[in-house]
N, C-alpha and C. Protein backbone atom coordinates (compact mmCIF):
# COMPACT_ATOMS: atom_id res chain seq x y z
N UNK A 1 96.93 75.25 118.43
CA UNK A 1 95.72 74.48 118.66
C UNK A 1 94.95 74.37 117.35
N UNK A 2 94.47 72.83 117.09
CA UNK A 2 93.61 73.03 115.81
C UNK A 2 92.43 72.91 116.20
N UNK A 3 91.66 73.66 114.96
CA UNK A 3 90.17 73.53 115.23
C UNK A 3 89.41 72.72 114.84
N UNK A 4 88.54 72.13 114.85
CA UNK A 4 88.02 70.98 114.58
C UNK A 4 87.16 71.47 112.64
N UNK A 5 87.63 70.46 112.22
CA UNK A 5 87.23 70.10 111.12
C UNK A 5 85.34 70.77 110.60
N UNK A 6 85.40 71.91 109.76
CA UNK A 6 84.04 72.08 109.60
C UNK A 6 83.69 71.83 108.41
N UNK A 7 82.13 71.40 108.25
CA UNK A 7 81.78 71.29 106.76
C UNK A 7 80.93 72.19 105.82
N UNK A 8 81.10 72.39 104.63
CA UNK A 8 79.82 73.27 104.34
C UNK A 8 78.41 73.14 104.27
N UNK A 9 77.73 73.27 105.05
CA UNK A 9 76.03 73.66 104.62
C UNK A 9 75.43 75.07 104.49
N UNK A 10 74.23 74.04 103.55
CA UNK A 10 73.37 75.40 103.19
C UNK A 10 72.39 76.27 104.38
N UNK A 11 72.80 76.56 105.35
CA UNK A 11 71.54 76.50 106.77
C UNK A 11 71.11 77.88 106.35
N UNK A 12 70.37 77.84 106.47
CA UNK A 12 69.61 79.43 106.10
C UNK A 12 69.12 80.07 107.34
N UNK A 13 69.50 79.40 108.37
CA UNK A 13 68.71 79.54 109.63
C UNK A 13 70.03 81.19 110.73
N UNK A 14 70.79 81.06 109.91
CA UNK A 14 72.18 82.35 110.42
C UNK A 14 73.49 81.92 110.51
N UNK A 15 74.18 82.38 111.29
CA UNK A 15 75.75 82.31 111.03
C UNK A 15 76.19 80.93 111.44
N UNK A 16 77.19 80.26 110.57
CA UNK A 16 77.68 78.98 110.62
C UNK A 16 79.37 79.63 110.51
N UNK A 17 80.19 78.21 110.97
CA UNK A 17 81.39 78.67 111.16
C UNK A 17 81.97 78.43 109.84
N UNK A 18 83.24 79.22 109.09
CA UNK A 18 83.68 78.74 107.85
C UNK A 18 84.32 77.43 107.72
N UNK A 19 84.02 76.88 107.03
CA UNK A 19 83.89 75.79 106.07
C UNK A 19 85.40 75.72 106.22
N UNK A 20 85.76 74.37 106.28
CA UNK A 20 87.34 74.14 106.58
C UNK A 20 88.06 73.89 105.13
N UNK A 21 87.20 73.70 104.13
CA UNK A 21 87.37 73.48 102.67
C UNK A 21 87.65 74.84 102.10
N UNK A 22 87.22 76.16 102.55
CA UNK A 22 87.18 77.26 102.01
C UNK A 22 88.68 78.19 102.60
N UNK A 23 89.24 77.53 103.74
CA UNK A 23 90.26 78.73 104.81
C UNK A 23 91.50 78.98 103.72
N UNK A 24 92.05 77.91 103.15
CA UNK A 24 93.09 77.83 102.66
C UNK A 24 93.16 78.86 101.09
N UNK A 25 91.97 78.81 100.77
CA UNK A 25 92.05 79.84 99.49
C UNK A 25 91.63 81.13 100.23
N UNK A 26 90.73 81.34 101.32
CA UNK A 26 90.22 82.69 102.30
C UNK A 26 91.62 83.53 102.58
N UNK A 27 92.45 82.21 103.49
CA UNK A 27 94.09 82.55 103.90
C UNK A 27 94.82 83.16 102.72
N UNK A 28 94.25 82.29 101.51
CA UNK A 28 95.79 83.54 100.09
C UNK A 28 94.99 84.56 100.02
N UNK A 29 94.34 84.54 99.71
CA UNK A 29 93.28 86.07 99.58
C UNK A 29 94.11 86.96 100.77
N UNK A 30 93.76 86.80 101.60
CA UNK A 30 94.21 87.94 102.77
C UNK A 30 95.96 88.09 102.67
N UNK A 31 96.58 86.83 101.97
CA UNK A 31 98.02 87.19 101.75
C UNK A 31 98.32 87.79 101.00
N UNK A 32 97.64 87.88 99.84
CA UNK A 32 97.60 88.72 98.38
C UNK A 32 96.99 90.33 99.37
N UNK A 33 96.32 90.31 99.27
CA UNK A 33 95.85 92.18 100.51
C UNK A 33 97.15 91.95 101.00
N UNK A 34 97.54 90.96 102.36
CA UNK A 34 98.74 92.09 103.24
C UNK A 34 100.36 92.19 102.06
N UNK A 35 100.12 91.53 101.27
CA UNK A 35 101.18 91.87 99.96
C UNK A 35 100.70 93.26 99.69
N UNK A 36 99.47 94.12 99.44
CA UNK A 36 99.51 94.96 98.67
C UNK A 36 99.10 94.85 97.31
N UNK A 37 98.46 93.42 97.31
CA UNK A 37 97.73 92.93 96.01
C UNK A 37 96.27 93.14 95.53
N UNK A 38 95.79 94.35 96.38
CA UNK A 38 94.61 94.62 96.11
C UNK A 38 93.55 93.58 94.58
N UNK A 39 94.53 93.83 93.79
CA UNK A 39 93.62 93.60 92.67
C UNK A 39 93.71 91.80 92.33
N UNK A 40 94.18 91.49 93.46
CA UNK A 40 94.40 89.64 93.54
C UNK A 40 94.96 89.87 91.87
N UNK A 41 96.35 90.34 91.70
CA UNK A 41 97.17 89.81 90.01
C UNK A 41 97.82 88.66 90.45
N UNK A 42 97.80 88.21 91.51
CA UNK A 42 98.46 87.05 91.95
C UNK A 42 97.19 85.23 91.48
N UNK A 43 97.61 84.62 91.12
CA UNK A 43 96.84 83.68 90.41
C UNK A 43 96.45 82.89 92.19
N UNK A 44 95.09 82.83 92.13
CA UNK A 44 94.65 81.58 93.08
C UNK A 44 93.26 80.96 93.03
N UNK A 45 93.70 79.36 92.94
CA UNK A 45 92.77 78.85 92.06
C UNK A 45 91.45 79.34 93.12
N UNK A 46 90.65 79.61 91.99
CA UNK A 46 88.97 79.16 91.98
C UNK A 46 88.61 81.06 93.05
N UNK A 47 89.25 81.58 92.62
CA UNK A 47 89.31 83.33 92.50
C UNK A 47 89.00 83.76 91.83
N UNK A 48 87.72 84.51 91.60
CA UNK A 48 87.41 85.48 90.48
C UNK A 48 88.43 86.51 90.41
N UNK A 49 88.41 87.07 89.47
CA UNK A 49 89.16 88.39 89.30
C UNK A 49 88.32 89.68 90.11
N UNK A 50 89.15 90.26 90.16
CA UNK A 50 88.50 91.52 91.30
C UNK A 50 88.89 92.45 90.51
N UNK A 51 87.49 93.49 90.44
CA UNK A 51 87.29 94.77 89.37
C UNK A 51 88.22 95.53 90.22
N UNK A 52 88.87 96.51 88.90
CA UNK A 52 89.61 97.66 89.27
C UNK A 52 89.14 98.74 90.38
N UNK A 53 87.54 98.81 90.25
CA UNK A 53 86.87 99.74 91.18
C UNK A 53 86.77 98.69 92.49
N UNK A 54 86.65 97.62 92.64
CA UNK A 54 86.28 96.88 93.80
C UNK A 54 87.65 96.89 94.69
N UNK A 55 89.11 96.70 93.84
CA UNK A 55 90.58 96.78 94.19
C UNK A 55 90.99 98.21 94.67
N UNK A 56 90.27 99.08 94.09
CA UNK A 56 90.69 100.51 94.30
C UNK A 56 89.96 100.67 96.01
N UNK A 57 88.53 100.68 95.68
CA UNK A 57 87.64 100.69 97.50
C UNK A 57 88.47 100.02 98.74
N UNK A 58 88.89 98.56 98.01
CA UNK A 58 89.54 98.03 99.25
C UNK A 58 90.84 98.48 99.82
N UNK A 59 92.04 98.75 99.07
CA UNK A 59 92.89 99.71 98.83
C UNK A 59 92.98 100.84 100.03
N UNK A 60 91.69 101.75 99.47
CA UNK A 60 91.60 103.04 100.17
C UNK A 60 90.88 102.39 101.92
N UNK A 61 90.30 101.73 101.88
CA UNK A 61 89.52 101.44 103.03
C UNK A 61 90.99 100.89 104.03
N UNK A 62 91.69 99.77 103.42
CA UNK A 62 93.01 99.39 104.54
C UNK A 62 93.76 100.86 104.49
N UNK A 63 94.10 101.40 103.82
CA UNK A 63 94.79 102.83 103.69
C UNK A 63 94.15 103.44 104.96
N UNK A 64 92.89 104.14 105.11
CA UNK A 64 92.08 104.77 106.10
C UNK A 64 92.33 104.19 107.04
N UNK A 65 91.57 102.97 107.29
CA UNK A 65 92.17 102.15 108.74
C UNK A 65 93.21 102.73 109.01
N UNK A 66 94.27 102.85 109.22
CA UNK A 66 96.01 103.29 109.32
C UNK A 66 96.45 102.02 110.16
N UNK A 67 96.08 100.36 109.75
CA UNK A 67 96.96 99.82 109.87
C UNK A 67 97.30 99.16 109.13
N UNK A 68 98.18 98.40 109.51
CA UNK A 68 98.79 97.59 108.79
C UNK A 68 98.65 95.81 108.47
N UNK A 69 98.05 94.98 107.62
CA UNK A 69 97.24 93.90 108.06
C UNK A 69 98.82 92.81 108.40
N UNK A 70 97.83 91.73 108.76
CA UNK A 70 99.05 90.84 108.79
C UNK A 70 98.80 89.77 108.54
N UNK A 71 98.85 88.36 107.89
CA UNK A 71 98.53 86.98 107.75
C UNK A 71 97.72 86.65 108.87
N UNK A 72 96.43 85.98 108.43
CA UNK A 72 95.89 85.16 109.16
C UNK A 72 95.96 84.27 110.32
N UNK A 73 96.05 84.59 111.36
CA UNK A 73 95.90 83.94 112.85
C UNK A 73 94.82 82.36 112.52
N UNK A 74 95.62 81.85 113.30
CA UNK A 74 94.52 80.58 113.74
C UNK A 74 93.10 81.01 114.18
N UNK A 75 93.52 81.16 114.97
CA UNK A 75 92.06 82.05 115.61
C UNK A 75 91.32 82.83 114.85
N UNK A 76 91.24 83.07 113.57
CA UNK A 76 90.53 83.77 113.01
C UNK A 76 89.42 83.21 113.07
N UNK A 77 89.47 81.44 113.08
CA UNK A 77 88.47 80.85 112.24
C UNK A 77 87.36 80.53 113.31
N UNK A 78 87.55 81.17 114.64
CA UNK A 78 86.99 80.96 115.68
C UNK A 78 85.55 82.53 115.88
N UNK A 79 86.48 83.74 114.64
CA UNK A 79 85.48 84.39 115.05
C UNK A 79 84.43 84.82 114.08
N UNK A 80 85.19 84.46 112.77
CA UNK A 80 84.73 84.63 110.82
C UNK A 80 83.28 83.90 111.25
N UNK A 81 83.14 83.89 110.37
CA UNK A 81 81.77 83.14 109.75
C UNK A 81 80.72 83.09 108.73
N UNK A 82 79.89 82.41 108.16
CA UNK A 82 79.20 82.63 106.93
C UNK A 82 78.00 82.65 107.09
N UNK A 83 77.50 83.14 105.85
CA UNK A 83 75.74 83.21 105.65
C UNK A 83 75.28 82.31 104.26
N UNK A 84 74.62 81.22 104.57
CA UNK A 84 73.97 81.06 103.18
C UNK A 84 73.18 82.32 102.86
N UNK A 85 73.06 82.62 101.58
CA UNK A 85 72.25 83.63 100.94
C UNK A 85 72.09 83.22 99.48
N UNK A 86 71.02 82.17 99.78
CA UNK A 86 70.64 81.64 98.28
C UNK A 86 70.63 82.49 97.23
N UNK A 87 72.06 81.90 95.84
CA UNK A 87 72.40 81.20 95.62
C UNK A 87 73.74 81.00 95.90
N UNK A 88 74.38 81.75 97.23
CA UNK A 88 76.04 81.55 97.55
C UNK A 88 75.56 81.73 98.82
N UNK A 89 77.11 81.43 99.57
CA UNK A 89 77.30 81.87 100.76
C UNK A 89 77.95 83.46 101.06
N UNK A 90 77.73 84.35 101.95
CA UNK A 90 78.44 85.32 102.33
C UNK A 90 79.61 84.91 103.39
N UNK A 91 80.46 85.42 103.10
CA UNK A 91 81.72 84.54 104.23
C UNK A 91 82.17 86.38 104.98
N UNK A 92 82.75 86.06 105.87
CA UNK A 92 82.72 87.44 106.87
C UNK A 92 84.24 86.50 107.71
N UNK A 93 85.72 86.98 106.73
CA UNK A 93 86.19 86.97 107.59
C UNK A 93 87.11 88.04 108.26
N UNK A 94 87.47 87.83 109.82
CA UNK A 94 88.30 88.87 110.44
C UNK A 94 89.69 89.37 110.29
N UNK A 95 90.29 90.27 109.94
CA UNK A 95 91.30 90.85 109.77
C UNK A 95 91.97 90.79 110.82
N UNK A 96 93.44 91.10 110.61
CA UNK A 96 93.96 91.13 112.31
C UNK A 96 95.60 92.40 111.21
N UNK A 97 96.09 93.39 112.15
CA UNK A 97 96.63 94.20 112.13
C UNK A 97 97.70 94.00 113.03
N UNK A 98 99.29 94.40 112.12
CA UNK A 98 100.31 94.52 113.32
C UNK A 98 99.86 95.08 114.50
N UNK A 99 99.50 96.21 114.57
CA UNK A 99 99.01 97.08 116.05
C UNK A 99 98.15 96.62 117.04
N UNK A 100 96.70 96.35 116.34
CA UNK A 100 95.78 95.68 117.10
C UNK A 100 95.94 94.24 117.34
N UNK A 101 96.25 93.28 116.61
CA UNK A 101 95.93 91.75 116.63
C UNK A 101 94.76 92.00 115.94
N UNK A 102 93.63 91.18 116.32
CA UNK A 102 92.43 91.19 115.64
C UNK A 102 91.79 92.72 115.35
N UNK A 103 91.54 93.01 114.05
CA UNK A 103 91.10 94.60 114.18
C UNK A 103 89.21 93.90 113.94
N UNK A 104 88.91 96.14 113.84
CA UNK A 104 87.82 95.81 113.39
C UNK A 104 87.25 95.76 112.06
N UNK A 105 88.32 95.35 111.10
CA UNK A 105 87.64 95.35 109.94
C UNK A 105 87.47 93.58 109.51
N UNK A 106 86.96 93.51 108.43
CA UNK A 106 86.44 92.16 107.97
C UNK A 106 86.71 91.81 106.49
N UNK A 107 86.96 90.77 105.75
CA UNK A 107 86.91 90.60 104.44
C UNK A 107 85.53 89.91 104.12
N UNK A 108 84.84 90.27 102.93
CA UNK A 108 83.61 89.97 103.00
C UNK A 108 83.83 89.36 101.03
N UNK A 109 83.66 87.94 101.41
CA UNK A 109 83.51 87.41 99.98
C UNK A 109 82.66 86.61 100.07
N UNK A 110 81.98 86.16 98.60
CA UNK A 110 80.96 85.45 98.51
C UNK A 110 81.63 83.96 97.50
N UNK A 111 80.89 82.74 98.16
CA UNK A 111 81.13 81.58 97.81
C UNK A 111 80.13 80.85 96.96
N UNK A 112 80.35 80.54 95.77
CA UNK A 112 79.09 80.07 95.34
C UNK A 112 79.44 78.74 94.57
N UNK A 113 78.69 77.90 94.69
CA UNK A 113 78.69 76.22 94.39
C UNK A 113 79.01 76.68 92.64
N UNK A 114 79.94 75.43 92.18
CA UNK A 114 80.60 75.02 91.28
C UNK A 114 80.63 74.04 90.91
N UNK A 115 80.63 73.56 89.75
CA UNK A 115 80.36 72.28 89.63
C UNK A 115 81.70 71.74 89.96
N UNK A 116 82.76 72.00 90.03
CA UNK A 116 84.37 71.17 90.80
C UNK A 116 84.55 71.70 92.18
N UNK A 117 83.39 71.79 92.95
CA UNK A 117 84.32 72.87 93.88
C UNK A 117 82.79 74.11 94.35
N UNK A 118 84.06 75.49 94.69
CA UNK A 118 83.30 76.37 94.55
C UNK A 118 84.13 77.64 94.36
N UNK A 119 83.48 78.83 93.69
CA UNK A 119 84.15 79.88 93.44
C UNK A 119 84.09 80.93 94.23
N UNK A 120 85.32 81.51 94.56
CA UNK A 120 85.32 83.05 95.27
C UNK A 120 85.29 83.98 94.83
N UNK A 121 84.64 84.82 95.38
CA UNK A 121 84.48 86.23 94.64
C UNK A 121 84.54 87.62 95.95
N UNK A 122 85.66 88.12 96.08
CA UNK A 122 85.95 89.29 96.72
C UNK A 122 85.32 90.07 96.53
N UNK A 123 84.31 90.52 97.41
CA UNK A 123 83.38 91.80 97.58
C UNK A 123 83.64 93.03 97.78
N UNK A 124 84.31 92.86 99.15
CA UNK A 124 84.86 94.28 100.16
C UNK A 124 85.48 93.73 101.09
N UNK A 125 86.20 95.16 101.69
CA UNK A 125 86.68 94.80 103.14
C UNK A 125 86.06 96.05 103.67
N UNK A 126 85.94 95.89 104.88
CA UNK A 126 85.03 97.46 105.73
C UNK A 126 84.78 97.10 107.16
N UNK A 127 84.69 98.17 107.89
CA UNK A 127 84.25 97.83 109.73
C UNK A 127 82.61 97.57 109.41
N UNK A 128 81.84 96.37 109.91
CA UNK A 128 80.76 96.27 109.94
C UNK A 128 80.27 97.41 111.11
């Protein structure tokens, strides 16, 4: 089933659904993690680089969890969502685990306007 086409705004007013422009670079991100790529060495455009200490936290945090992640479900995009937080967005999306399906942890990156585009920047992953 597809989901209907979303766009980005700035709403400051609370959670909006992610941006249908943003899933496809959100989706390598989480493929680079269930690779074991903590430190994104894998090239994807319009990705900041992710600090050794920020790669190491996330690392240990899927480690703790004790599962195992798995590529992005359709359905993710039904439960993720973002925050404007002038001057980016906070994006909050859901993890999903061989064991559980959807777990409770989250990837939490921030999106911020670009003049081609916009850039990602990997924060954390953690159980809210």
């Amino acid at each position: 089933m597809k989901l209907k086409h979303v766009a980005v705004t700035q709403n400051s007013e609370g959670e909006t659904p992610v941006p249908s422009v943003w899933r496809p670079t959100l989706r390598a991100i989480v493929d680079a993690l269930v690779a074991q790529d903590h430190a994104l060495t894998r090239t994807i455009p319009d990705v900041l680089p992710v600090s050794p200490k920020t790669a190491k936290h996330i690392q240990e945090y899927i480690n703790d969890y004790g599962e195992t992640l798995i590529p992005l479900p359709e359905n993710t995009w039904k439960t993720s969502c973002c925050v404007w937080a002038d001057p980016h967005w906070d994006v909050f999306v859901d993890l999903y685990t061989e064991g559980e399906g959807q777990s409770d942890m989250v990837l939490q990156v921030k999106v911020h306007p670009a003049t081609n585009g916009f850039t990602h920047e990997v924060h954390m992953v953690y159980v809210p």
